[in-house]
PDB file of N, CA and C in Angstrom:
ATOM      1  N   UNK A   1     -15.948  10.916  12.573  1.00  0.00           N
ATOM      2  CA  UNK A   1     -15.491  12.078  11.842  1.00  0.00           C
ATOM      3  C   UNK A   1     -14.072  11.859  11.317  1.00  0.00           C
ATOM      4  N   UNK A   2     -12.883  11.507  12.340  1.00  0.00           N
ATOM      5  CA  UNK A   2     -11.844  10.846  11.863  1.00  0.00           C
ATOM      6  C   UNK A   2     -12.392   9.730  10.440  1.00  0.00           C
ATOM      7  N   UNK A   3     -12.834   8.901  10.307  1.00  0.00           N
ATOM      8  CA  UNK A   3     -12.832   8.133   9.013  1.00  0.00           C
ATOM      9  C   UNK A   3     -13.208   8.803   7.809  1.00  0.00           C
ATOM     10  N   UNK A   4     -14.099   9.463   8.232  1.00  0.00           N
ATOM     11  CA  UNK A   4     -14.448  10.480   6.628  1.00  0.00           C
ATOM     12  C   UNK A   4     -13.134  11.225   6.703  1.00  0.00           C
ATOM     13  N   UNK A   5     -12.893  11.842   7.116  1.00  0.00           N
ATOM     14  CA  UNK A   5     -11.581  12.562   6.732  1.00  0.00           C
ATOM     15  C   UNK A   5     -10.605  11.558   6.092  1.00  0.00           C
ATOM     16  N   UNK A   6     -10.459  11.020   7.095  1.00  0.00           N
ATOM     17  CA  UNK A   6      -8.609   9.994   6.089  1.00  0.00           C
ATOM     18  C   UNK A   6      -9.405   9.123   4.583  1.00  0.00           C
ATOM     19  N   UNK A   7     -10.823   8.974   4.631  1.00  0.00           N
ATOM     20  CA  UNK A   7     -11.414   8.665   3.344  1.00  0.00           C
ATOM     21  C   UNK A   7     -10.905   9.988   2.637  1.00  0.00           C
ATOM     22  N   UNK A   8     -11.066  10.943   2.300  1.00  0.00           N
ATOM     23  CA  UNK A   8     -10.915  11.925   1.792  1.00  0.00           C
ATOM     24  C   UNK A   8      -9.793  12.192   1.523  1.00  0.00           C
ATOM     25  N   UNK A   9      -8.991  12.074   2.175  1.00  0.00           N
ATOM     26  CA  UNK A   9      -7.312  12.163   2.125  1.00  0.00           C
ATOM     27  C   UNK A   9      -6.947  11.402   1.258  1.00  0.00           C
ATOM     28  N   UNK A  10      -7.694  10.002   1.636  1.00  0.00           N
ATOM     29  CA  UNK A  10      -7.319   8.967   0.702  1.00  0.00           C
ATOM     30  C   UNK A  10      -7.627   8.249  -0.573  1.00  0.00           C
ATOM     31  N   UNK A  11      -8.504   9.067  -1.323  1.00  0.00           N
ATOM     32  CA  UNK A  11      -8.646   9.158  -2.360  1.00  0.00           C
ATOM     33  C   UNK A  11      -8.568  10.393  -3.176  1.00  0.00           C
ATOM     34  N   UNK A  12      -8.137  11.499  -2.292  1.00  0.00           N
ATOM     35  CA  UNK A  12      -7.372  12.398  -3.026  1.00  0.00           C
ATOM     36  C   UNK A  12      -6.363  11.551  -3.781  1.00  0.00           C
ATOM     37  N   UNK A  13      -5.366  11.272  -2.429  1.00  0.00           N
ATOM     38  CA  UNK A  13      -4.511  10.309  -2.955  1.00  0.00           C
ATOM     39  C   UNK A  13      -4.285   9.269  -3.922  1.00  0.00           C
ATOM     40  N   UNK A  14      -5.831   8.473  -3.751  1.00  0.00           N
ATOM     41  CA  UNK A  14      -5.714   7.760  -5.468  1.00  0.00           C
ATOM     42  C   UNK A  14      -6.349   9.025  -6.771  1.00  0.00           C
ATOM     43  N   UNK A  15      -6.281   9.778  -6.611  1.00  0.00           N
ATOM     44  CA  UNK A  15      -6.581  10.590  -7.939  1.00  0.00           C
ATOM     45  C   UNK A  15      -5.201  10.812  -8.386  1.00  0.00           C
ATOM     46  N   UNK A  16      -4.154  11.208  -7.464  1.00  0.00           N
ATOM     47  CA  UNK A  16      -3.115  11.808  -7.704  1.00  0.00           C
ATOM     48  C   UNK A  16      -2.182  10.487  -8.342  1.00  0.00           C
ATOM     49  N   UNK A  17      -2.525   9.448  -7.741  1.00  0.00           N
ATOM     50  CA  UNK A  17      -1.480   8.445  -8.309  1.00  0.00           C
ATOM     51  C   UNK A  17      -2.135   7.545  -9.671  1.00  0.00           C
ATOM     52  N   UNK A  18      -3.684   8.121 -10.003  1.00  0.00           N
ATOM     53  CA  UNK A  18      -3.777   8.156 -11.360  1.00  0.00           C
ATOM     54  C   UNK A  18      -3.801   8.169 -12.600  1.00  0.00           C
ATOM     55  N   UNK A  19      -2.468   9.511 -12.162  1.00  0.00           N
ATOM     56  CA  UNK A  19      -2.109  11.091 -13.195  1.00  0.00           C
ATOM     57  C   UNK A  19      -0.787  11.075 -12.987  1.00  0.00           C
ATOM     58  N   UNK A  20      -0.042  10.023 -11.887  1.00  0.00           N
ATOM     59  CA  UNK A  20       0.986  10.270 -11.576  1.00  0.00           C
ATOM     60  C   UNK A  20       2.355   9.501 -12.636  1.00  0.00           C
ATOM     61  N   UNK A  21       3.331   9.507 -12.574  1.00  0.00           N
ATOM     62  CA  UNK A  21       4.545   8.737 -12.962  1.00  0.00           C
ATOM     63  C   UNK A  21       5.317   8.200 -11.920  1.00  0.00           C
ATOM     64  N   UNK A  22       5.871   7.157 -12.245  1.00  0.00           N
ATOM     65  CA  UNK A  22       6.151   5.981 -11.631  1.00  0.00           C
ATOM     66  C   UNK A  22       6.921   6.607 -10.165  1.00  0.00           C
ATOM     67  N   UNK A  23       7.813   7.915 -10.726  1.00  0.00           N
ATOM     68  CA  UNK A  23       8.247   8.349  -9.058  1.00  0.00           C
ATOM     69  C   UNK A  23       7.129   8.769  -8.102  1.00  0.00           C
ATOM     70  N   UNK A  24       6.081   9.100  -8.771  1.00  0.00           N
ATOM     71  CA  UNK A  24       5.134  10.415  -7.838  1.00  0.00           C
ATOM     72  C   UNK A  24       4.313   8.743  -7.573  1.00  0.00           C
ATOM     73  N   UNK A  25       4.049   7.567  -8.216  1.00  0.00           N
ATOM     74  CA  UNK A  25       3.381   6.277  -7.548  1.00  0.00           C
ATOM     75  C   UNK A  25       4.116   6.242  -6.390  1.00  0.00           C
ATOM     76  N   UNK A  26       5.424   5.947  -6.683  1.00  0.00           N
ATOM     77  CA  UNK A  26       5.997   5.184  -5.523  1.00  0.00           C
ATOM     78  C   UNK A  26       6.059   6.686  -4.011  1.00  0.00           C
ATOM     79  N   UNK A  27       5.829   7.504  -4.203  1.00  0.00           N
ATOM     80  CA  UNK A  27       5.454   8.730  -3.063  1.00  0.00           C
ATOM     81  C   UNK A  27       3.810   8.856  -2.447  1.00  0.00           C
ATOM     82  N   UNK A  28       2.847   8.569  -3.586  1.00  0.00           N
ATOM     83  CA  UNK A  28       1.998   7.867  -2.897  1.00  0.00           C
ATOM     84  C   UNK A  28       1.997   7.230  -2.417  1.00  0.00           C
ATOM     85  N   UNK A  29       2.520   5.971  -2.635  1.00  0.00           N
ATOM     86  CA  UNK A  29       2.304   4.808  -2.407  1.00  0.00           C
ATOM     87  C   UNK A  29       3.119   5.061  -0.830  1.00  0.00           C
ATOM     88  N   UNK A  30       3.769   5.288  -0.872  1.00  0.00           N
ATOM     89  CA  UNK A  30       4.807   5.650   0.579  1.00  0.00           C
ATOM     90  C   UNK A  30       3.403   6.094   1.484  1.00  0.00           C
ATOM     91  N   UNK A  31       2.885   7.384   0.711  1.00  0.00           N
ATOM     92  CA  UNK A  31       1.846   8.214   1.865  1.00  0.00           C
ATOM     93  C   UNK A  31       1.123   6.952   2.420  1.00  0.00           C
ATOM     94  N   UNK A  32       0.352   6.452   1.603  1.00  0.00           N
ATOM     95  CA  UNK A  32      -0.412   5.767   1.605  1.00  0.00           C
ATOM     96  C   UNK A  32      -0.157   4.355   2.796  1.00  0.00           C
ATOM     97  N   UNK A  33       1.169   3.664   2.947  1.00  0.00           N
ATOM     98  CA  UNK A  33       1.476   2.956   3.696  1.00  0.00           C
ATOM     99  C   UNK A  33       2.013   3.634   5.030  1.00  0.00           C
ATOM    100  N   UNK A  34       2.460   4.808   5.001  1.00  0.00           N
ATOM    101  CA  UNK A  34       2.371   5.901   6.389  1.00  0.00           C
ATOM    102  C   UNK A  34       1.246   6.025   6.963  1.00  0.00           C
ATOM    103  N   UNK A  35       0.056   5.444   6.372  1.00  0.00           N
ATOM    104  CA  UNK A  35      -1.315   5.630   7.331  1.00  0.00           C
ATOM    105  C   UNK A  35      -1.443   4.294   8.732  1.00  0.00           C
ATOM    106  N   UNK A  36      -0.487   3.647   7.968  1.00  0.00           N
ATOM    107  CA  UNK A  36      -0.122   2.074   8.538  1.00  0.00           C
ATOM    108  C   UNK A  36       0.885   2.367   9.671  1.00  0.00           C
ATOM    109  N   UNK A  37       1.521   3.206   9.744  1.00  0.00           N
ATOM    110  CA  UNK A  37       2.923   3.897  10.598  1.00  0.00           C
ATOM    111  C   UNK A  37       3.005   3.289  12.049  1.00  0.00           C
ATOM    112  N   UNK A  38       1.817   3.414  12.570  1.00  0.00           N
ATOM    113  CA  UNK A  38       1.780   2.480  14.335  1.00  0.00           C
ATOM    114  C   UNK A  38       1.930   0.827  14.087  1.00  0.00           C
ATOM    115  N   UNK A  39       1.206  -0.119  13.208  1.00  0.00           N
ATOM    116  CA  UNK A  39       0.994  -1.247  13.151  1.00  0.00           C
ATOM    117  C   UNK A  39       2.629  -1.258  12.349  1.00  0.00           C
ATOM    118  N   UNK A  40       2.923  -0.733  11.184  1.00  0.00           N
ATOM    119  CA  UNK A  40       4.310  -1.494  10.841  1.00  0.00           C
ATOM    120  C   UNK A  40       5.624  -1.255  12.017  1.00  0.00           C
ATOM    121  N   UNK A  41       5.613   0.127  12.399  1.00  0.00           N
ATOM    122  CA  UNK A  41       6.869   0.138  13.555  1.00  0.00           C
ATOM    123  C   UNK A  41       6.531  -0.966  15.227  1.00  0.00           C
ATOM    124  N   UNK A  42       4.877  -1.152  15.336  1.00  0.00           N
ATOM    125  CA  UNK A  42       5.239  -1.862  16.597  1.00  0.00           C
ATOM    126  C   UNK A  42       4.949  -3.788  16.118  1.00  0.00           C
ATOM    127  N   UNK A  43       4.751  -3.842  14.876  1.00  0.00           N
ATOM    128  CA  UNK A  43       4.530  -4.930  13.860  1.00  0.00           C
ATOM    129  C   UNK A  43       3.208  -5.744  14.834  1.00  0.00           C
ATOM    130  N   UNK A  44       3.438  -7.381  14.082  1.00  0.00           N
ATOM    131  CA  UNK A  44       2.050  -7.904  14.287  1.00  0.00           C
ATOM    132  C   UNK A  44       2.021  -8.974  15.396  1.00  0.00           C
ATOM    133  N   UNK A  45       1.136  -9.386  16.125  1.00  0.00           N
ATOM    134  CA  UNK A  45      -0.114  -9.080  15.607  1.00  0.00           C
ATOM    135  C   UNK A  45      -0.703  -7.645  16.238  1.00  0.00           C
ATOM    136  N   UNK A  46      -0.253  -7.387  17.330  1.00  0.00           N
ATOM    137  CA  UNK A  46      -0.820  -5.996  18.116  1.00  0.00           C
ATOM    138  C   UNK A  46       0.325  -4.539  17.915  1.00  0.00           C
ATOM    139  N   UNK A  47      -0.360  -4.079  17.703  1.00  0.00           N
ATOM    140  CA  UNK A  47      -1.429  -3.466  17.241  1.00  0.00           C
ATOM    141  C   UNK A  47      -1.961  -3.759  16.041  1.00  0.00           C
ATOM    142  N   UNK A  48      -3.228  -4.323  15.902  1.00  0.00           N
ATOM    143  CA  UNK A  48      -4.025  -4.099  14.479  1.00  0.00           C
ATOM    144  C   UNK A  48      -3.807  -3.173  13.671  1.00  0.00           C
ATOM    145  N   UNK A  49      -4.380  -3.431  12.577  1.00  0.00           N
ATOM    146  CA  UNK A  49      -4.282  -1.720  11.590  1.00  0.00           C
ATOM    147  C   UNK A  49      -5.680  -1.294  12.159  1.00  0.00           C
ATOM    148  N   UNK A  50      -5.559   0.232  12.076  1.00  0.00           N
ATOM    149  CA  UNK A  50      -6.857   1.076  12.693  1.00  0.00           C
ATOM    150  C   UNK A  50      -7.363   1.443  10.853  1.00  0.00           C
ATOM    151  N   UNK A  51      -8.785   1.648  11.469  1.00  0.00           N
ATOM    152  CA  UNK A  51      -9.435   2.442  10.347  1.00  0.00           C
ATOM    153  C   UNK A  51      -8.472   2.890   8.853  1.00  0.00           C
ATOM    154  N   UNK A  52      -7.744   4.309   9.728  1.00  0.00           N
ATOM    155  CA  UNK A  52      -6.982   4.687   8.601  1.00  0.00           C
ATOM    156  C   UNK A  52      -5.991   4.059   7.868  1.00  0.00           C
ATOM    157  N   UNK A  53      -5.379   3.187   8.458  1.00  0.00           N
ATOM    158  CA  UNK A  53      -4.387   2.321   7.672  1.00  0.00           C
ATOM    159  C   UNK A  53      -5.402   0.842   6.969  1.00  0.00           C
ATOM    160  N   UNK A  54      -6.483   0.856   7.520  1.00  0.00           N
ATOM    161  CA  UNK A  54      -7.557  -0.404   6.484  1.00  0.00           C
ATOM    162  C   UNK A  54      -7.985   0.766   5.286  1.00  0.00           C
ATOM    163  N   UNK A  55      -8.797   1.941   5.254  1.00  0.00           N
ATOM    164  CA  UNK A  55      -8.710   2.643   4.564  1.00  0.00           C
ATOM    165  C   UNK A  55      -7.466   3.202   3.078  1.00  0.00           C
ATOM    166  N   UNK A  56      -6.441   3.216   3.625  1.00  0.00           N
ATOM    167  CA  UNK A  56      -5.425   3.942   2.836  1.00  0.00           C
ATOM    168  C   UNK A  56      -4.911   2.460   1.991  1.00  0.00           C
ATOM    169  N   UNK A  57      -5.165   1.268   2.579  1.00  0.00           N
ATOM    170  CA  UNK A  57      -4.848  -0.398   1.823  1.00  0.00           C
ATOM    171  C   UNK A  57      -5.952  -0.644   0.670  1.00  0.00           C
ATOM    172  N   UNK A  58      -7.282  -0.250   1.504  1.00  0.00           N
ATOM    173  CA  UNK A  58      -8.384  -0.696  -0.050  1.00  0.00           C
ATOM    174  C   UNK A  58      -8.337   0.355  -1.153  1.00  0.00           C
ATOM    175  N   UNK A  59      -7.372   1.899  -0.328  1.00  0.00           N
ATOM    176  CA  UNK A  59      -7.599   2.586  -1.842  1.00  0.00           C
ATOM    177  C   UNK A  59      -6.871   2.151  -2.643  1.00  0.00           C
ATOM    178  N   UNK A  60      -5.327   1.374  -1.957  1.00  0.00           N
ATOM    179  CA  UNK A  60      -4.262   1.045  -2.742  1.00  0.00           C
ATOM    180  C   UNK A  60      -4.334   0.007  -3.914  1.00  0.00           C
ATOM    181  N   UNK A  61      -5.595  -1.107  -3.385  1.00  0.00           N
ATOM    182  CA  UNK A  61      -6.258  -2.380  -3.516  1.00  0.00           C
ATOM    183  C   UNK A  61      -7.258  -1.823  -5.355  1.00  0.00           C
ATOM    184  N   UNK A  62      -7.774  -0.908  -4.814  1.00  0.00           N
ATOM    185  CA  UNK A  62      -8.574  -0.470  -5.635  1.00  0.00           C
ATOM    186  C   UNK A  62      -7.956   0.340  -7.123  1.00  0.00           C
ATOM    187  N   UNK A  63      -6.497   1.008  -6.570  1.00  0.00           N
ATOM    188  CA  UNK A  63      -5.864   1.569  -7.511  1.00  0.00           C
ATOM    189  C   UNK A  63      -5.165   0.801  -8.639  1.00  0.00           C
ATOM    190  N   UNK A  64      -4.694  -0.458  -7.322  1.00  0.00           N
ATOM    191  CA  UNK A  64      -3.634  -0.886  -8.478  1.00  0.00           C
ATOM    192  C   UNK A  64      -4.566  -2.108  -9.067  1.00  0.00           C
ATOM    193  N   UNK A  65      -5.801  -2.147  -9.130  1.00  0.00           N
ATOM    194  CA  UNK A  65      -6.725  -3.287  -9.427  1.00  0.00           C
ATOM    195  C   UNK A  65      -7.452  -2.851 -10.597  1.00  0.00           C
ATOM    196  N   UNK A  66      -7.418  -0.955 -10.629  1.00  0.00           N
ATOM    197  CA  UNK A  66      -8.304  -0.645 -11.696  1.00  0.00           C
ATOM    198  C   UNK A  66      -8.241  -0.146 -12.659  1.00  0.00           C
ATOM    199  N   UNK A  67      -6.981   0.168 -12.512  1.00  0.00           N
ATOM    200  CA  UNK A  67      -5.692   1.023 -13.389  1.00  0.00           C
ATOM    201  C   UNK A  67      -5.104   0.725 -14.336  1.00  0.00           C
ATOM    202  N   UNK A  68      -5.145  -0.369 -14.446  1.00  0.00           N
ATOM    203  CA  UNK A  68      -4.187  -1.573 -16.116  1.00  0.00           C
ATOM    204  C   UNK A  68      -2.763  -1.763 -15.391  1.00  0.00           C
ATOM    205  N   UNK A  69      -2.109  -2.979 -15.946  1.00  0.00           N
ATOM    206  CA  UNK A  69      -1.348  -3.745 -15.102  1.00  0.00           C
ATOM    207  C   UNK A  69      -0.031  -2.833 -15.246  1.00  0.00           C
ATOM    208  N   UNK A  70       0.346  -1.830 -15.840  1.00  0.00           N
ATOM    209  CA  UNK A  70       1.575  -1.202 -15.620  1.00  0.00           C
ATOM    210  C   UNK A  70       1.219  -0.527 -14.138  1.00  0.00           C
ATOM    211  N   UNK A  71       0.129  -0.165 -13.791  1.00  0.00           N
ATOM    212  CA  UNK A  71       0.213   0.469 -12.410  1.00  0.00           C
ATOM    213  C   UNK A  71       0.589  -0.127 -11.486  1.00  0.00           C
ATOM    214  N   UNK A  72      -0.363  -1.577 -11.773  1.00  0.00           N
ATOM    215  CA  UNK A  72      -0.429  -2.735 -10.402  1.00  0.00           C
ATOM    216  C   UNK A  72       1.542  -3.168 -10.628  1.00  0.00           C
ATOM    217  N   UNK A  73       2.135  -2.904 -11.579  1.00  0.00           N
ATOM    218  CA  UNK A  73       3.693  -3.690 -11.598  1.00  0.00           C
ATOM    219  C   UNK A  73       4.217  -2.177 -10.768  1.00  0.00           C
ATOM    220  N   UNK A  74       3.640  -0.932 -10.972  1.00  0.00           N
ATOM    221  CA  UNK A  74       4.532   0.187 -10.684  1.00  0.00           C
ATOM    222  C   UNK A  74       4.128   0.383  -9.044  1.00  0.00           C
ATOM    223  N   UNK A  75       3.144  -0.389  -8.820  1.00  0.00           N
ATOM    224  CA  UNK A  75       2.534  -0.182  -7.005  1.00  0.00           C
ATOM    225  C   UNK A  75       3.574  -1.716  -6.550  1.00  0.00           C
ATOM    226  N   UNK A  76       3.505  -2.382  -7.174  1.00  0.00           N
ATOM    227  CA  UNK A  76       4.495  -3.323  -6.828  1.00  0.00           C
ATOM    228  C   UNK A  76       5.963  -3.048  -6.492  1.00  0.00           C
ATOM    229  N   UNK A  77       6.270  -2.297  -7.390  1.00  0.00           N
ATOM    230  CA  UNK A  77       8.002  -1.878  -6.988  1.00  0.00           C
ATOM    231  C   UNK A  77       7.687  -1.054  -6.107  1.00  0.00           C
ATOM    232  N   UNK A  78       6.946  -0.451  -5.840  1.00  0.00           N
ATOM    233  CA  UNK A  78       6.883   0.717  -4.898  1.00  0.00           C
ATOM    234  C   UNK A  78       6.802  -0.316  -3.331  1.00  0.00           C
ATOM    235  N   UNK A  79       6.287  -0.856  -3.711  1.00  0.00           N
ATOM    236  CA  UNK A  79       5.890  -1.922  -2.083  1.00  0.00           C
ATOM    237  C   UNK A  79       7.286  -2.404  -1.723  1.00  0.00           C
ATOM    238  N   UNK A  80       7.975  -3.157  -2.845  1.00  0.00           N
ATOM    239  CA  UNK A  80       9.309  -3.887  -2.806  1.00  0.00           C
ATOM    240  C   UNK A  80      10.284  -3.302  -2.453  1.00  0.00           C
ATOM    241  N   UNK A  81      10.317  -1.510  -2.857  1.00  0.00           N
ATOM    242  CA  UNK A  81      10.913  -0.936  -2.071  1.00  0.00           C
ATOM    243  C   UNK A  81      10.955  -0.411  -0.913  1.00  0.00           C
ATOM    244  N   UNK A  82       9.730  -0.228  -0.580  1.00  0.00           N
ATOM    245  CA  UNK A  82       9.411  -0.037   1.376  1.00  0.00           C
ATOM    246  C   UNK A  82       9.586  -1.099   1.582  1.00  0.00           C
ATOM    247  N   UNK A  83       9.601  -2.575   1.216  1.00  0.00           N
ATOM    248  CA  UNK A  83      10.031  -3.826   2.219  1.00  0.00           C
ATOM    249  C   UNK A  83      11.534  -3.888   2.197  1.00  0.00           C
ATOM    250  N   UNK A  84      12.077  -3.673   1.120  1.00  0.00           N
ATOM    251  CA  UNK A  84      13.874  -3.576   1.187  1.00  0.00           C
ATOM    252  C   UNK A  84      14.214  -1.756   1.726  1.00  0.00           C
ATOM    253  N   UNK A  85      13.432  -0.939   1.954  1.00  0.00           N
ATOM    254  CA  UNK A  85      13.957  -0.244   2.635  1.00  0.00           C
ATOM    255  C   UNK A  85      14.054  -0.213   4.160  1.00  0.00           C
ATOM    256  N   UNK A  86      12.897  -0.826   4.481  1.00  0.00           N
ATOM    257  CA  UNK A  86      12.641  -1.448   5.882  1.00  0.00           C
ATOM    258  C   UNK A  86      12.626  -2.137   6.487  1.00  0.00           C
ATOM    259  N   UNK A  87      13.578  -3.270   5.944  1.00  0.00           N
ATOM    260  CA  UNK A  87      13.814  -4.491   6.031  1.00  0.00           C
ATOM    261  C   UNK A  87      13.494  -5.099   7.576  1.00  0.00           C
ATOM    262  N   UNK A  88      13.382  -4.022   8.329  1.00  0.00           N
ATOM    263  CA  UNK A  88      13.319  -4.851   9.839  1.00  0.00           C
ATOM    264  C   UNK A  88      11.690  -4.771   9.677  1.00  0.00           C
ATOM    265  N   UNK A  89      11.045  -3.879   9.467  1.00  0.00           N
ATOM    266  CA  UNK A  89       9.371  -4.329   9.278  1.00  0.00           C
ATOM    267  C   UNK A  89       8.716  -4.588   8.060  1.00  0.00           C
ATOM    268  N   UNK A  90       9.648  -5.609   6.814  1.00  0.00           N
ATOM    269  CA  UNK A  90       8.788  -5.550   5.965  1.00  0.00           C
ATOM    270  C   UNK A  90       7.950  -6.896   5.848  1.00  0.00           C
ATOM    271  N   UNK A  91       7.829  -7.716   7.438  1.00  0.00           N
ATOM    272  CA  UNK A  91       6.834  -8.690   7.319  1.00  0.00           C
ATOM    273  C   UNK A  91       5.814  -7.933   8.050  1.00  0.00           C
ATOM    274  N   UNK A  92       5.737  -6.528   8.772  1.00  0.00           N
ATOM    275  CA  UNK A  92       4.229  -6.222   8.632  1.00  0.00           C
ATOM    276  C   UNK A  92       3.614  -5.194   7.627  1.00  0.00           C
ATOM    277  N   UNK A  93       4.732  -4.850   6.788  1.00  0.00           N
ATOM    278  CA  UNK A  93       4.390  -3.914   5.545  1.00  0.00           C
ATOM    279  C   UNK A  93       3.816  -5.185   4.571  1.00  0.00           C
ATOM    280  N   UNK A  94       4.273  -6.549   4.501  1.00  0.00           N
ATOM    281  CA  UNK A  94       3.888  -7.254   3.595  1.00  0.00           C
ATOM    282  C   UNK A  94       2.359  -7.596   4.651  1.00  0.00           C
ATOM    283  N   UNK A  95       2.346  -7.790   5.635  1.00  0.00           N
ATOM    284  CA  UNK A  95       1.004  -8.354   6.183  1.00  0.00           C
ATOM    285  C   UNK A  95      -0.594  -7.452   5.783  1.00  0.00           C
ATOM    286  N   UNK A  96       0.307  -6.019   5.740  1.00  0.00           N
ATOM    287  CA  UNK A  96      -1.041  -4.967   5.529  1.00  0.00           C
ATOM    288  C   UNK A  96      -2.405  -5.277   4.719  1.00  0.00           C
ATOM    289  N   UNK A  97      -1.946  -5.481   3.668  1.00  0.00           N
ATOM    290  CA  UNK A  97      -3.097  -5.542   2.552  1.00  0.00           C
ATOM    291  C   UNK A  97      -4.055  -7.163   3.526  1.00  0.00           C
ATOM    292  N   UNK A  98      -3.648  -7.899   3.973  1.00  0.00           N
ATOM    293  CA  UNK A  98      -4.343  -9.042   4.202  1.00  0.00           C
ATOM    294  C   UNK A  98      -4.788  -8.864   5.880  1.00  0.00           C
ATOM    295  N   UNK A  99      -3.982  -8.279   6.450  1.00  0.00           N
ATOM    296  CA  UNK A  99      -4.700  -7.510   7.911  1.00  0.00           C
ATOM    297  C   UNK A  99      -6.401  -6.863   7.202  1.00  0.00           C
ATOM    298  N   UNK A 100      -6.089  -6.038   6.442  1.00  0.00           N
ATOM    299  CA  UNK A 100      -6.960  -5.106   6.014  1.00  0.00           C
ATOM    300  C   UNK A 100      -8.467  -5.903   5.192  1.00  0.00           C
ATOM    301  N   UNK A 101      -7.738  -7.082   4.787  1.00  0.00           N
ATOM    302  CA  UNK A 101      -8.662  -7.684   4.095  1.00  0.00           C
ATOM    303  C   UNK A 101      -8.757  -7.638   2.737  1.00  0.00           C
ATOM    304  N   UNK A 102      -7.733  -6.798   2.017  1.00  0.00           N
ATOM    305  CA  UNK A 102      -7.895  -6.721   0.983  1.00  0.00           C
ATOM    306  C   UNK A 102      -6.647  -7.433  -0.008  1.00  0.00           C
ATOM    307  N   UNK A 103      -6.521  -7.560  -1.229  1.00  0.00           N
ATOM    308  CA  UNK A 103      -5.732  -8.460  -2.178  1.00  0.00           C
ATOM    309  C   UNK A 103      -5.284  -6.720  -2.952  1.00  0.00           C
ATOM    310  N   UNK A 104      -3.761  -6.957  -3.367  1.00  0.00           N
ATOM    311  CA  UNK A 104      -3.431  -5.795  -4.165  1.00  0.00           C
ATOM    312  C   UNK A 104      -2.884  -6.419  -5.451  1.00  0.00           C
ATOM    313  N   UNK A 105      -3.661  -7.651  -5.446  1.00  0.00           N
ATOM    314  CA  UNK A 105      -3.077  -8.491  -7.027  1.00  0.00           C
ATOM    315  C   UNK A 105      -2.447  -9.376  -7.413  1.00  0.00           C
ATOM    316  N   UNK A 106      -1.302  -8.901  -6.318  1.00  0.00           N
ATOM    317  CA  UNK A 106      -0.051  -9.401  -6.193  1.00  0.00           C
ATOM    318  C   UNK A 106       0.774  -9.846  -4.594  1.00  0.00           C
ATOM    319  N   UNK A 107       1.446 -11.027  -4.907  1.00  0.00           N
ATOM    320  CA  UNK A 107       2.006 -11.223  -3.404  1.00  0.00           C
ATOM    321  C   UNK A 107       3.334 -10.724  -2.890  1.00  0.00           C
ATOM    322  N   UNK A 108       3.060 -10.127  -1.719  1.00  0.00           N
ATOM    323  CA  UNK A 108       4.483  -8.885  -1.439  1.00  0.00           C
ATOM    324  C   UNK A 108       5.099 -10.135  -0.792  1.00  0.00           C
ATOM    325  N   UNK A 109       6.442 -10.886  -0.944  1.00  0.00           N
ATOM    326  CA  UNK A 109       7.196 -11.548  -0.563  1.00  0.00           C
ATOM    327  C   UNK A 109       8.315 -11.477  -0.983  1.00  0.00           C
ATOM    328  N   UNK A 110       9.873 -11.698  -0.399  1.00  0.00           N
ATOM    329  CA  UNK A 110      11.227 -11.835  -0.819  1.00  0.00           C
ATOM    330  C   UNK A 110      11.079 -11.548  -2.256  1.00  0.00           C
ATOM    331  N   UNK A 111      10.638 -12.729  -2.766  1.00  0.00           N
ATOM    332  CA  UNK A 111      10.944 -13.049  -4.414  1.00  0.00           C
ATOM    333  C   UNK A 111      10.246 -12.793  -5.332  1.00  0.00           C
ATOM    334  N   UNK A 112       9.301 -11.786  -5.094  1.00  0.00           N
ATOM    335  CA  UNK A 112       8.342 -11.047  -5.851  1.00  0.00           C
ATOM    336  C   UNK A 112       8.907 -10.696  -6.761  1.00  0.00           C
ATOM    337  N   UNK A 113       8.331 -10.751  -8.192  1.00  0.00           N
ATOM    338  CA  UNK A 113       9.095 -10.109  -9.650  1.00  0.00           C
ATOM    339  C   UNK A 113       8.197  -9.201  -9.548  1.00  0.00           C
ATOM    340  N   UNK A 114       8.021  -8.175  -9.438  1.00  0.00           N
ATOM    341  CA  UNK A 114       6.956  -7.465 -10.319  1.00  0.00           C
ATOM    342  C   UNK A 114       6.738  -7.123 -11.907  1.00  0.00           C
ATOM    343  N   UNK A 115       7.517  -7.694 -12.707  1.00  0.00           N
ATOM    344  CA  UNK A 115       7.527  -7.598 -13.850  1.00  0.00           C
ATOM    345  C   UNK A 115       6.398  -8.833 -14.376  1.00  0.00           C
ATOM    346  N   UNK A 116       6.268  -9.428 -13.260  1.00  0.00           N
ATOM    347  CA  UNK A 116       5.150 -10.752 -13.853  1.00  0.00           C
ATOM    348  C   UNK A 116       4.233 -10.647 -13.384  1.00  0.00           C
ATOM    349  N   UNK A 117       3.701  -9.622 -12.400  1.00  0.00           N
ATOM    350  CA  UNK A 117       2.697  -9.260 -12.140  1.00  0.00           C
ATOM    351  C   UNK A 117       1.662  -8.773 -13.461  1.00  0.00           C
ATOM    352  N   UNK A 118       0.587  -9.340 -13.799  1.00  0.00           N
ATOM    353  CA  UNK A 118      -0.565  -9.245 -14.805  1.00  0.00           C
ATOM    354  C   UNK A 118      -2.005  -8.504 -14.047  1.00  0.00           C
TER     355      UNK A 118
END
């Protein structure tokens, strides 16, 4: 019952970042990596990501994959800034998408441009 719900949550969430502009992306995009909140504060490898944080990664996966590449560059800065805002966990904010299994296009590392993201 928990998974249908945070499904639901979480594609509310990609509707909204849709329709959204680049500030209201990067506030999704925040929500969206808050589903991750136990695995990035106690980092990797244990705790795994649970359900909801594999969930809230493939919607992210799916958004910025289906959207045309200004999204996937605008989900990119949004990532770059939770890793430079969090600098003490942004090797398990960068691990998420590949814990989860999924590709968001692009590789979250130090030297990521997102402007060359295609």
């Amino acid at each position: 019952m928990k998974s249908v719900f945070w499904m639901v949550v979480v594609l509310g969430v990609a509707l909204v970042i849709h329709e959204a502009g680049a500030e209201d992306e990067c506030s999704t995009v925040t929500a969206l990596v808050s589903a991750c909140a136990s695995f990035v504060n106690y980092g990797t490898p244990d705790p795994v990501p649970g359900a909801p944080c594999c969930i809230a990664m493939t919607t992210l996966s799916t958004v910025a994959s289906s959207t045309g590449v200004q999204t996937r560059q605008s989900v990119c800065r949004c990532m770059m800034e939770l890793i430079t805002t969090y600098n003490p966990n942004a090797t398990a904010i960068a691990t998420l998408p590949g814990f989860c299994g999924v590709s968001l296009g692009f590789t979250i590392e130090p030297n990521t441009d997102c402007e060359f993201v295609s």
